[in-house]
Structure formats: structure tokens, C-alpha cells
C-alpha atoms as a PDB file:
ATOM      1  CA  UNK A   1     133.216 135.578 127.067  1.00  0.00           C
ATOM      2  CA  UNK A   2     130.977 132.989 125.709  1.00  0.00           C
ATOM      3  CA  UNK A   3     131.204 132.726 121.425  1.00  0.00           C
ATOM      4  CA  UNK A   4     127.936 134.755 119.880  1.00  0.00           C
ATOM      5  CA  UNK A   5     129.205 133.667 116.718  1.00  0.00           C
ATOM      6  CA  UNK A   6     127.883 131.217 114.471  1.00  0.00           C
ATOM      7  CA  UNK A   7     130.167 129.239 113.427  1.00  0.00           C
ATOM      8  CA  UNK A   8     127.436 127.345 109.731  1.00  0.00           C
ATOM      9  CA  UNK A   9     128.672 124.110 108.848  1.00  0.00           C
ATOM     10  CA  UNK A  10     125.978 124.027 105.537  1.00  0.00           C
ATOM     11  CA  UNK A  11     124.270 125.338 103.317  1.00  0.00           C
ATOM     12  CA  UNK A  12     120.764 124.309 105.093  1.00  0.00           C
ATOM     13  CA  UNK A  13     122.408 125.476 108.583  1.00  0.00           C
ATOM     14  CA  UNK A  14     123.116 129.151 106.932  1.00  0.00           C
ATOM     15  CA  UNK A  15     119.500 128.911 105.649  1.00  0.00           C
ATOM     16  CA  UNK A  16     117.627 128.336 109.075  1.00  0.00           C
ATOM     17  CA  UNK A  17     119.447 130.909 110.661  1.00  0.00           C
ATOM     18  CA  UNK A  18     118.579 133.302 107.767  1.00  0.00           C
ATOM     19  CA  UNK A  19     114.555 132.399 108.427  1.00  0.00           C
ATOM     20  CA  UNK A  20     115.073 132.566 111.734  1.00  0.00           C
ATOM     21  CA  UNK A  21     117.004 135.726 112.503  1.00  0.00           C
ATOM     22  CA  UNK A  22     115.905 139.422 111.585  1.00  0.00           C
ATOM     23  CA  UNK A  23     119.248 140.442 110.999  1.00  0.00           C
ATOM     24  CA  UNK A  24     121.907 138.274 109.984  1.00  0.00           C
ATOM     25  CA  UNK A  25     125.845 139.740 109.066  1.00  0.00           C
ATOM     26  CA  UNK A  26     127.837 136.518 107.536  1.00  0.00           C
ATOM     27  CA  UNK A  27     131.599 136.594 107.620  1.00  0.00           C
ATOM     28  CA  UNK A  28     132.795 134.513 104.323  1.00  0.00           C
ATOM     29  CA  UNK A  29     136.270 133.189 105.458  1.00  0.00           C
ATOM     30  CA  UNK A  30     138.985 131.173 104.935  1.00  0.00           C
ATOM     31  CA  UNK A  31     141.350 129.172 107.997  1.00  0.00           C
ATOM     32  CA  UNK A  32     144.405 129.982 105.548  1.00  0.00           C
ATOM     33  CA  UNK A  33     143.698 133.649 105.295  1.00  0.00           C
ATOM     34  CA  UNK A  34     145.658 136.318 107.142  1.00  0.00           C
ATOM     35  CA  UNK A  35     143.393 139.007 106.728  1.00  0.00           C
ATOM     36  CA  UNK A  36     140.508 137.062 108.148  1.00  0.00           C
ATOM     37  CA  UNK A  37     142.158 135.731 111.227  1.00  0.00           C
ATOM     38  CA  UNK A  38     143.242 139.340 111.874  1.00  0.00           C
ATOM     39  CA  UNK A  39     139.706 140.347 111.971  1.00  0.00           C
ATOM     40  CA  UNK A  40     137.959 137.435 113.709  1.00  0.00           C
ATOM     41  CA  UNK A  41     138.509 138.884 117.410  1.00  0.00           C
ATOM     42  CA  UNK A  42     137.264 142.505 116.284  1.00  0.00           C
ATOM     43  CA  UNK A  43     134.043 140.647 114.597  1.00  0.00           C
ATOM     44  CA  UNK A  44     133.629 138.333 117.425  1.00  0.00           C
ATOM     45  CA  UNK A  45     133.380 141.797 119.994  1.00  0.00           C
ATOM     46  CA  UNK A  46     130.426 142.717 117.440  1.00  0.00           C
ATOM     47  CA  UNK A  47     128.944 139.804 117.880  1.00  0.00           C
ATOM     48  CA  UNK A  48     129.427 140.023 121.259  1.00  0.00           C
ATOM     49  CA  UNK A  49     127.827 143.426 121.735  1.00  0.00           C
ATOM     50  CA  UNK A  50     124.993 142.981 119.303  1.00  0.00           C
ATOM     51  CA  UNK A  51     124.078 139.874 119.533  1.00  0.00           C
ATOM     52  CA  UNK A  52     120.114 139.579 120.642  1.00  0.00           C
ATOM     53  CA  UNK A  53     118.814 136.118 119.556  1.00  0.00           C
ATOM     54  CA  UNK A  54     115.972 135.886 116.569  1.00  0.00           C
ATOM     55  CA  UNK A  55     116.468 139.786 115.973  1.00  0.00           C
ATOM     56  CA  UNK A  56     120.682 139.646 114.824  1.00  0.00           C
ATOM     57  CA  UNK A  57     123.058 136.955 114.456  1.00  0.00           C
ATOM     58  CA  UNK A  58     126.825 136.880 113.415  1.00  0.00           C
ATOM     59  CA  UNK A  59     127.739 133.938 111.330  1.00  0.00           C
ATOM     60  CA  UNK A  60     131.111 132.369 109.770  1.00  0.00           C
ATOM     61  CA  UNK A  61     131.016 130.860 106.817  1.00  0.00           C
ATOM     62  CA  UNK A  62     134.130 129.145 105.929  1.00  0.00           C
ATOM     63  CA  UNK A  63     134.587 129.056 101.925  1.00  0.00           C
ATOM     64  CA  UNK A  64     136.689 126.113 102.094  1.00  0.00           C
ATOM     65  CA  UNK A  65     134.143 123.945 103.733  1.00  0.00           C
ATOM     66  CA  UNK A  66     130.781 125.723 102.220  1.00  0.00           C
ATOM     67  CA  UNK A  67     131.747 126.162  98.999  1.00  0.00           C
ATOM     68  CA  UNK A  68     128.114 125.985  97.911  1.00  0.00           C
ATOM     69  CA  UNK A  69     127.236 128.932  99.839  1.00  0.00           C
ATOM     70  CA  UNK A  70     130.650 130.853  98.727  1.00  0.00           C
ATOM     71  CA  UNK A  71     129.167 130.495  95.425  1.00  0.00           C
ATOM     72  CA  UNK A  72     125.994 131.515  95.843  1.00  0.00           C
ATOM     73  CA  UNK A  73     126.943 134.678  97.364  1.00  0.00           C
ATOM     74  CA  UNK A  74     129.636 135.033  94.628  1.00  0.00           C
ATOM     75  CA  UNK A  75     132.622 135.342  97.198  1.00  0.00           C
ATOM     76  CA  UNK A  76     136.219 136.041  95.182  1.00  0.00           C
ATOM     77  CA  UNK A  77     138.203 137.777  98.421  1.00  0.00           C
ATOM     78  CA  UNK A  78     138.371 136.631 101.787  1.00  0.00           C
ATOM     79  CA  UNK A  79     137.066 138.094 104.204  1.00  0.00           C
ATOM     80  CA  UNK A  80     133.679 138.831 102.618  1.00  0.00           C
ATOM     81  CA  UNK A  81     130.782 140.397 104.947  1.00  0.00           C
ATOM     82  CA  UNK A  82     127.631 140.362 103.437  1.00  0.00           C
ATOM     83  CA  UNK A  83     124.362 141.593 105.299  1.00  0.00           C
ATOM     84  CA  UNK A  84     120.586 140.439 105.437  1.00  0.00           C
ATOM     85  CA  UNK A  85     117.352 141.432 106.558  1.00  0.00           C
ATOM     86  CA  UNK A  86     114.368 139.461 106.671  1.00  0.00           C
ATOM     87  CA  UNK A  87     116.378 136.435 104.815  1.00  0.00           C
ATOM     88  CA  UNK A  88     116.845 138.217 101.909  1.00  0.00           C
ATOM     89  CA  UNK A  89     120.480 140.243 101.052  1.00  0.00           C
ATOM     90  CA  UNK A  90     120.484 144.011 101.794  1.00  0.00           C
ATOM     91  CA  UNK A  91     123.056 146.713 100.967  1.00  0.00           C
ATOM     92  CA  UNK A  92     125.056 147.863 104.152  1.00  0.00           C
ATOM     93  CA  UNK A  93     126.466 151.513 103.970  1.00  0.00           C
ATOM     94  CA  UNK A  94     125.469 151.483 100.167  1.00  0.00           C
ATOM     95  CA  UNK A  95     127.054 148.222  99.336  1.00  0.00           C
ATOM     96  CA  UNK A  96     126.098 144.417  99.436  1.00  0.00           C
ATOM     97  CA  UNK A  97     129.564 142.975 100.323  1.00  0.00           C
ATOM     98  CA  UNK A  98     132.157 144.436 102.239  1.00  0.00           C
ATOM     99  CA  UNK A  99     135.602 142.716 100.910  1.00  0.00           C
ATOM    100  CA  UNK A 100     138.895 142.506 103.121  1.00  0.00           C
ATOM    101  CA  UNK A 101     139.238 143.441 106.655  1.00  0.00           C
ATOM    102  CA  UNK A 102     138.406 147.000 106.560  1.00  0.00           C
ATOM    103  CA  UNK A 103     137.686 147.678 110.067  1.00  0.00           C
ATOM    104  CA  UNK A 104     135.929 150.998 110.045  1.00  0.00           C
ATOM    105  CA  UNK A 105     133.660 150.036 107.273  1.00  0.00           C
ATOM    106  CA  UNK A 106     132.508 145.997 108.879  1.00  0.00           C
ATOM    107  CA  UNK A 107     132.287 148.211 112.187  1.00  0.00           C
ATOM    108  CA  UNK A 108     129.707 150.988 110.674  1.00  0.00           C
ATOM    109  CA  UNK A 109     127.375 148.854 109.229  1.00  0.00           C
ATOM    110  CA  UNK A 110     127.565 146.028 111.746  1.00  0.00           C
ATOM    111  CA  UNK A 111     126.461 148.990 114.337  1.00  0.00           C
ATOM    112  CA  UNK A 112     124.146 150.172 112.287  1.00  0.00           C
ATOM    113  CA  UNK A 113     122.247 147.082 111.702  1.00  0.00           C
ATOM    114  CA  UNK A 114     122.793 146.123 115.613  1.00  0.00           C
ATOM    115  CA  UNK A 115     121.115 149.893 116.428  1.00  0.00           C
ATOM    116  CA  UNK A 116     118.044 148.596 113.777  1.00  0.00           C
ATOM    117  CA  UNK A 117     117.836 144.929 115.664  1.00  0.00           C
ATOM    118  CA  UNK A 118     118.232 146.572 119.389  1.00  0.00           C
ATOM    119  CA  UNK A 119     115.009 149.472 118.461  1.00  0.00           C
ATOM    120  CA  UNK A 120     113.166 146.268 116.795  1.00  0.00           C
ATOM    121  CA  UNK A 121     113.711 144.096 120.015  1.00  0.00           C
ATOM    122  CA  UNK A 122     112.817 147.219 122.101  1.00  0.00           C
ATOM    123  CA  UNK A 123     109.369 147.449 119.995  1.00  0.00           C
ATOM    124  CA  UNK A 124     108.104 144.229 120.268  1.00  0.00           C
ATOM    125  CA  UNK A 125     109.134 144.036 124.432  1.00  0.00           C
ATOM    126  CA  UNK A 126     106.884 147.426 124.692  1.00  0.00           C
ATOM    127  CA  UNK A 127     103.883 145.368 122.868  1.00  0.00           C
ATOM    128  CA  UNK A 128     103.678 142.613 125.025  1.00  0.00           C
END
């Protein structure tokens, strides 16, 4: 299965891909963090399965070696998911970041946004 994930190496990299993409979900990570390698199969299946270029992107953001980004987004725990629309940061399930690996939640509002990208795509196809 090919890699859907984004894998940002900067700041400016994170950037395009927010003015580029609809719908973006970032994964804020860390190589020496359990948690986060436990999850990074189960998040690269959602990107997998919702991935639909220019309407939602999955991203990885490693804190380590984007610090400036880490900061900017105020991440304290690894993993962090925080979710955008339009480039700008939206709540997901009622809350901007989801901390730790908590499966059902990352799950629920990555589907959710991946159900708002798919109707989005499906809406511009029909006016062409």
C-alpha cells in the first residue's frame, strides 16, 4: 500500500499543504515516543482510506525536527492531532487537539472530516 501520509519536513512545507488542501489532520509526533509509534499504522489506514488529493491530507509532523511548528500549535504530549479546514485550525468532535493515542476519538473525527472532504469532492465532480 503506497504511503498517503505526509511525512512535513518544515515549517513552509506544513504551510503549502495547509493552502493547498481543504482538509488537513496533522499528527504532532515524536520517533522516541511509544504511544505514537503504536498509532502510526492505525493513522496511516486513515490516510489510506481518506485520502483524496487537494480536498484531505494526513500529515506528520515530527516535534523533534519542526520544533517551530510544535510551538506554534502549542504541542506538550505526543501524539497530538490537530485538524484544519480551509488553512485555518478547526475543533474536531468539540476539541482543537486530540492528545495521546486515543483510538476511538483520532478515528471519529478523522471519519468525520474524510465524510466532509469525500461529499465536497463529490460536489465539485457533479459541477463540471
Amino acid at each position: 500500500m503506497a504511503d498517503a501520509v505526509k511525512h512535513i519536513g518544515s515549517a513552509s512545507e506544513f504551510n503549502t499543504l495547509l493552502a493547498s488542501t481543504q482538509y488537513v489532520v496533522a499528527d504532532f509526533y515524536a520517533d522516541w515516543c511509544p504511544p505514537c509509534k503504536a498509532i502510526a499504522p492505525k493513522y496511516a489506514e486513515l490516510a489510506a482510506q481518506h485520502d483524496i488529493p487537494s480536498y484531505i491530507a494526513f500529515a506528520k509532523v515530527n516535534v523533534d525536527k519542526v520544533q517551530s511548528l510544535a510551538g506554534e500549535y502549542g504541542i506538550t504530549a505526543m501524539p497530538s492531532f490537530i485538524f484544519f479546514k480551509d488553512g485555518k485550525r478547526v475543533k474536531a468532535n468539540g476539541s482543537l487537539k486530540i492528545e495521546g493515542a486515543d483510538w476511538p476519538k483520532l478515528k471519529a473525527a478523522a471519519d468525520k472530516m474524510g465524510k466532509l472532504a469525500a461529499a465536497k469532492a463529490d460536489k465539485d465532480e457533479d459541477l463540471k
